[in-house]
Protein backbone atom coordinates (compact mmCIF):
# COMPACT_ATOMS: atom_id res chain seq x y z
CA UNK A 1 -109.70 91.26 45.55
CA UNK A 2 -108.89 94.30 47.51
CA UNK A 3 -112.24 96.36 45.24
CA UNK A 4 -114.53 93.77 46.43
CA UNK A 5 -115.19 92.05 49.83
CA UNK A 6 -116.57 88.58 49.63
CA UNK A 7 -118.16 86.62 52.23
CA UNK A 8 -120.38 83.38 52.29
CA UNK A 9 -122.59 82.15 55.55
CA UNK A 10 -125.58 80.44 55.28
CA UNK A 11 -125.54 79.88 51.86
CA UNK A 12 -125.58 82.74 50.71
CA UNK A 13 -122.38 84.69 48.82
CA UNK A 14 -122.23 88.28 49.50
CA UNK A 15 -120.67 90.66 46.87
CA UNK A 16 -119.55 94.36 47.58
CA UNK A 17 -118.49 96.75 45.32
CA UNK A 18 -115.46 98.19 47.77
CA UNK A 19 -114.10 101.63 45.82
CA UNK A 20 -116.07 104.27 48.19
CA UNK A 21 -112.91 106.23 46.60
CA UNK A 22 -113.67 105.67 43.59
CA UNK A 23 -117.68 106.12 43.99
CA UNK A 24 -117.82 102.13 43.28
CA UNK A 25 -117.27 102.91 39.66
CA UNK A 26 -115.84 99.29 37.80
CA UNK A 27 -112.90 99.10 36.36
CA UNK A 28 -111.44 96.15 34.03
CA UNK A 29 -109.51 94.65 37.24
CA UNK A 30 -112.75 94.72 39.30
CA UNK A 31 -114.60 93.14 36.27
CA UNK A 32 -112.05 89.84 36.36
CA UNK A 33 -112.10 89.86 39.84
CA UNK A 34 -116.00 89.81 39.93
CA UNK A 35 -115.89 86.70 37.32
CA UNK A 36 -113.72 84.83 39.62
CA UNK A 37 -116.15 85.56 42.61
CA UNK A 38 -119.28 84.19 40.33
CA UNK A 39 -117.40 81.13 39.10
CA UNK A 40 -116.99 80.15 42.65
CA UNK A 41 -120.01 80.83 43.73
CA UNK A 42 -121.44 78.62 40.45
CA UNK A 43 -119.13 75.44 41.58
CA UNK A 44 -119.93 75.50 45.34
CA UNK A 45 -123.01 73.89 46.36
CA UNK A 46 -123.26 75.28 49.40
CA UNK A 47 -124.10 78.66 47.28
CA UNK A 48 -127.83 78.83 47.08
CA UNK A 49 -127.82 82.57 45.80
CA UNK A 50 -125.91 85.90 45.19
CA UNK A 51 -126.25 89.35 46.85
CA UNK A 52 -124.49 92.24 45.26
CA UNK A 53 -124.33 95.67 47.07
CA UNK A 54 -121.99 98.41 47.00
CA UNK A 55 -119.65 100.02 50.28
CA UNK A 56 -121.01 102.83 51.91
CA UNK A 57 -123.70 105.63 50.69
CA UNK A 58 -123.11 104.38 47.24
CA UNK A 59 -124.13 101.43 44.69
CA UNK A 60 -121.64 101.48 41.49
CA UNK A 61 -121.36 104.78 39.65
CA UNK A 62 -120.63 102.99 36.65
CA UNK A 63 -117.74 101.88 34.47
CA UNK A 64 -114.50 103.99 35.81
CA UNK A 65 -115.07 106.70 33.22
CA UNK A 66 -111.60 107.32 32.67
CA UNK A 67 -110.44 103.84 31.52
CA UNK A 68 -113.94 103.27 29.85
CA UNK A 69 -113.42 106.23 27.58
CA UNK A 70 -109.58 105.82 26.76
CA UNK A 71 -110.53 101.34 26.59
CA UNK A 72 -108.39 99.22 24.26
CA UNK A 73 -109.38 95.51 23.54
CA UNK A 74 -108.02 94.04 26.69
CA UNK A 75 -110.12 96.22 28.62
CA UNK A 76 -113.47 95.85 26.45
CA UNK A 77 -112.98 91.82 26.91
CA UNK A 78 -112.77 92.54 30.74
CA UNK A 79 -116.01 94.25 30.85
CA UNK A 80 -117.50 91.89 28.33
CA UNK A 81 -116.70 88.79 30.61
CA UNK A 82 -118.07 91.03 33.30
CA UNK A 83 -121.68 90.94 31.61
CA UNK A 84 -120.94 87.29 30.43
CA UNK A 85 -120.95 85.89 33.70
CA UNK A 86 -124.24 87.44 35.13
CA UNK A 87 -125.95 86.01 32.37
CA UNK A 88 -124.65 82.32 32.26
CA UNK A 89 -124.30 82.72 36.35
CA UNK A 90 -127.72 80.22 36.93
CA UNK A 91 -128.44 80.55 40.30
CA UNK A 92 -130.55 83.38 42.13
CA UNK A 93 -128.74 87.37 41.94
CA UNK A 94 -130.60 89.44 44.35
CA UNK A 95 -129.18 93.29 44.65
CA UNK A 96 -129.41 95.60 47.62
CA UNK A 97 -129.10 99.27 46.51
CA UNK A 98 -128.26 102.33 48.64
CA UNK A 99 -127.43 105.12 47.11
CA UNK A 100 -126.96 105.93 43.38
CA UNK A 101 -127.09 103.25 40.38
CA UNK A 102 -125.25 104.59 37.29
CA UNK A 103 -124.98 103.23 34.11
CA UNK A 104 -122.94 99.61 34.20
CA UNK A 105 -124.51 99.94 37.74
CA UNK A 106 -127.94 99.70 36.49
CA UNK A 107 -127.24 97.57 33.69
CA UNK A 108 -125.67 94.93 36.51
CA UNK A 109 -129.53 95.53 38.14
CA UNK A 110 -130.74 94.21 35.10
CA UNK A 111 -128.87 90.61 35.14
CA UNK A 112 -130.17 90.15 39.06
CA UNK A 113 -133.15 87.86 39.76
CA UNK A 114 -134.52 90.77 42.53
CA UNK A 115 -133.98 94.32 43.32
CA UNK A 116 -134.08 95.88 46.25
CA UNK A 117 -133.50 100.32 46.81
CA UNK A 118 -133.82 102.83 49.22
CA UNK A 119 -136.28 105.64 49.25
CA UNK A 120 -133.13 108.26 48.28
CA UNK A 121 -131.85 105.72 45.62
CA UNK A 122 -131.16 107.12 42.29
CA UNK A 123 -130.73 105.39 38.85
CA UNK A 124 -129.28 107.41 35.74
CA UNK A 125 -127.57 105.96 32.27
CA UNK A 126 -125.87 109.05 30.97
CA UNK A 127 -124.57 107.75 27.79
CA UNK A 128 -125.64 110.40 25.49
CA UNK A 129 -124.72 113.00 27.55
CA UNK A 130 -121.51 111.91 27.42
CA UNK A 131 -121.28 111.79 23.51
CA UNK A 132 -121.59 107.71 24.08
CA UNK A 133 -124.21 105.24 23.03
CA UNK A 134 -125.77 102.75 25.92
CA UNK A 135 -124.18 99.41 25.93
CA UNK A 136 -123.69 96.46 28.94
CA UNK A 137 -127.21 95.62 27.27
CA UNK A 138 -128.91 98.21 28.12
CA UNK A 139 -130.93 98.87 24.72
CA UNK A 140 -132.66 95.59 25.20
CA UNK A 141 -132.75 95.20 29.24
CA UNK A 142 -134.70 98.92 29.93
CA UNK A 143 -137.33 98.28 27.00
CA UNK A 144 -137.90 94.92 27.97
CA UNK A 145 -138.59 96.38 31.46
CA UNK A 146 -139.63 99.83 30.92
CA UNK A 147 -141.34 99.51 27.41
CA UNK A 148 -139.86 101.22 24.60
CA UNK A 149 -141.11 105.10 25.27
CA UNK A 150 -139.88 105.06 28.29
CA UNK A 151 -136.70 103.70 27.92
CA UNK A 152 -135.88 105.86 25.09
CA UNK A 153 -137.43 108.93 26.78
CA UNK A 154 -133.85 107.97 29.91
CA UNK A 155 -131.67 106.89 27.22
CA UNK A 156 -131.80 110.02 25.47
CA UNK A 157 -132.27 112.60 27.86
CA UNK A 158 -130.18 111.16 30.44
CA UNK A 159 -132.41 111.93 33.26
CA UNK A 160 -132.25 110.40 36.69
CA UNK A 161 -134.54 108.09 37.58
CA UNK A 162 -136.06 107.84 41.44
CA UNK A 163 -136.15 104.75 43.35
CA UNK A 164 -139.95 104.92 42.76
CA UNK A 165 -139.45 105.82 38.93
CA UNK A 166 -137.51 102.78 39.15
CA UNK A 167 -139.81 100.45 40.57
CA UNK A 168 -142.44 101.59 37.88
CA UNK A 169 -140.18 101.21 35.26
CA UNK A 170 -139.24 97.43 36.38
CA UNK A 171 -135.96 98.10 37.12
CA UNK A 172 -136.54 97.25 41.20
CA UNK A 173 -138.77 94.51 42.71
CA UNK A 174 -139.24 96.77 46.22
CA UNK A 175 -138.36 99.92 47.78
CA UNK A 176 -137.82 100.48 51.46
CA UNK A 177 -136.75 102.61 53.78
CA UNK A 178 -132.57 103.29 53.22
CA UNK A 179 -131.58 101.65 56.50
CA UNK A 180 -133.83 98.49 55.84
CA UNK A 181 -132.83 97.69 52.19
CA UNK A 182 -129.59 95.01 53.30
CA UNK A 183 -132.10 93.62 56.16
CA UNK A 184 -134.79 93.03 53.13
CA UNK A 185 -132.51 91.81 51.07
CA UNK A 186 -130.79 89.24 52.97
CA UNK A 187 -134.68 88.02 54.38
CA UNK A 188 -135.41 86.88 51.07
CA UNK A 189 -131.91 85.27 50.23
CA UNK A 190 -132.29 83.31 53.53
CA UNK A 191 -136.01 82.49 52.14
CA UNK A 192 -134.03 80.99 48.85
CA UNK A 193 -131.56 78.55 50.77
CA UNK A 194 -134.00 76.85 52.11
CA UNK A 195 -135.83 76.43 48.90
CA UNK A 196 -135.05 73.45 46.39
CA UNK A 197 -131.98 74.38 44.96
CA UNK A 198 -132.49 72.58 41.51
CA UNK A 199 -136.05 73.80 41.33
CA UNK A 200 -134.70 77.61 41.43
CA UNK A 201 -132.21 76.79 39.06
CA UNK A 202 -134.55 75.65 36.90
CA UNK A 203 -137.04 78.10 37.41
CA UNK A 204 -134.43 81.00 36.60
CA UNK A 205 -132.82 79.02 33.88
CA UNK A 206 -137.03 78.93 32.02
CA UNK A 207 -137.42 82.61 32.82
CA UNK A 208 -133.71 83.96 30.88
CA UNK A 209 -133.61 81.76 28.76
CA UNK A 210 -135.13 84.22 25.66
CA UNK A 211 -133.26 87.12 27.61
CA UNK A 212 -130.09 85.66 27.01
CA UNK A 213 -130.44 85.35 22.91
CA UNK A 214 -131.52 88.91 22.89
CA UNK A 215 -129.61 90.41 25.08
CA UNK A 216 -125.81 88.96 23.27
CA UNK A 217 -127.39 90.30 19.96
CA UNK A 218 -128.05 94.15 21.62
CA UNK A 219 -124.37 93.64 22.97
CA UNK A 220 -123.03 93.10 19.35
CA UNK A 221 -125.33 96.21 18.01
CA UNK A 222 -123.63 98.01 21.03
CA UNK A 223 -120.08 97.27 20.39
CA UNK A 224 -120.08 98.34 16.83
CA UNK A 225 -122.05 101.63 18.08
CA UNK A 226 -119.69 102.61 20.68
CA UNK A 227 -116.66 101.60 18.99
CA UNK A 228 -117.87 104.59 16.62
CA UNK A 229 -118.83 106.98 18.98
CA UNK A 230 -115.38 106.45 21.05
CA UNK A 231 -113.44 108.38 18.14
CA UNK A 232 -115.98 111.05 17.80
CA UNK A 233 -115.32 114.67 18.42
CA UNK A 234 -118.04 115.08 21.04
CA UNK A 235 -116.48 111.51 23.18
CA UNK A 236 -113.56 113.67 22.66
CA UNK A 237 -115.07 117.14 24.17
CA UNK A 238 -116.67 114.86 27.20
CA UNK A 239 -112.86 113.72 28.38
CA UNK A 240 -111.37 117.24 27.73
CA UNK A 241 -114.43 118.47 30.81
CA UNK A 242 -113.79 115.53 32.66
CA UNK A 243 -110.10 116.11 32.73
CA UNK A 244 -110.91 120.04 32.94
CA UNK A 245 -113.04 119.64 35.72
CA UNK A 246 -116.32 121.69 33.38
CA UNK A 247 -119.08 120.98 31.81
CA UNK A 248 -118.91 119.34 28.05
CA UNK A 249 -119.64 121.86 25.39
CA UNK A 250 -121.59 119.92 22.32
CA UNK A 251 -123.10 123.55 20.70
CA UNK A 252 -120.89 122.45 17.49
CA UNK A 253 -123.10 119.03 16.12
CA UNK A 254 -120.32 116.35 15.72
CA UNK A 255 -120.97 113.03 13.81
């Protein structure tokens, strides 16, 4: 699992998004690999909870744009078993962010239990300025959070969001300084193994259980959205600058 590093002590399974190369962006490999790591995690006891975090100065900048934009089926159902398992996964996710969240990035925010950025942390879901539509959830998981202006004032102006935009907007439980965010993070995951483990199972399973229903029906709205937009002329224009190295040019409306 040479794009993540995996380790477990204490009870507690540590995640880390390992393509500094790559900004941490997810590809459909990662995805399957990251299902594995979950499913593991689920069937060992001595698991009490999750912490995801990402190598270096950065969290996940997304889905690896250039597979995400040229996907075929195999690669969809990679990134669909992806979001899958953080919602069925039924034990405590906490997430320590450094760095920039971006798109899939934030949307993976959204399945943890708690959230924990830096003060320079930065949160963005650019799928409109990319000629895409939001999916991973996204359209349910930032109004649910965020309430509905808000979420539709990102979505559509894909604006970055600060770490304390964030925390207003739900998507964070705490900032703190940069260097302190893993420290903070892995006080409060030492705080859950020594917590009834069936009680926070429980407890998590009460609190997503409604989240789960809504958030598979938003995914299914998605799909058929994006599956649209990916044979557009203006998805087409965003992969021409990409490749090109430029910015997009959508002055010609495409629908």
């Amino acid at each position: 699992m040479s794009d993540l590093t995996v380790s477990v002590q204490n009870g507690v399974c540590h995640l880390v998004i390992s393509r500094p190369a790559k900004r941490n962006t997810i590809d459909a490999a990662t995805c399957l690999s990251w299902v594995k790591v979950l499913a593991q995690a689920q069937k060992d006891e001595a698991v009490r909870c999750v912490i995801i975090s990402g190598e270096e100065t950065v969290f996940c900048a997304g889905a690896d744009l250039q597979e995400s934009l040229h996907r075929d089926e195999k690669i969809q159902q990679a990134y669909d078993a992806l979001i899958e398992s953080m919602i069925a996964f039924d034990k405590p996710i906490l997430a320590a962010v450094q760095g920039p969240a971006v798109g899939l990035g934030v949307a993976i925010l959204c399945f943890c239990d708690m959230v924990y950025c830096g003060e320079k942390s930065l949160f963005s879901v650019p799928f409109t300025a990319l000629g895409l539509t939001p999916e991973f959830g996204l359209t349910f998981s930032l109004c649910e959070k965020a309430g509905f202006k808000k979420a539709m004032e990102k979505l559509l102006l894909s604006e970055p969001i600060s770490a304390f935009e964030a925390l207003q907007m739900g998507i964070v439980t705490s900032v703190f300084k940069d260097e302190d965010v893993l420290k903070e993070t892995l006080a409060r995951a030492a705080r859950l193994t020594v917590l009834p483990p069936g009680s926070l199972r429980a407890t998590k399973a009460l609190m997503r259980k409604h989240q789960g229903i809504a958030i598979r029906e938003a995914l299914n709205a998605e799909h058929d959205a994006l599956t649209q937009r990916l044979q557009s002329d203006e998805v087409k224009e965003a992969c021409r600058a990409f490749e090109e190295g430029r910015k997009p040019d959508f002055s010609v409306s495409s629908h």
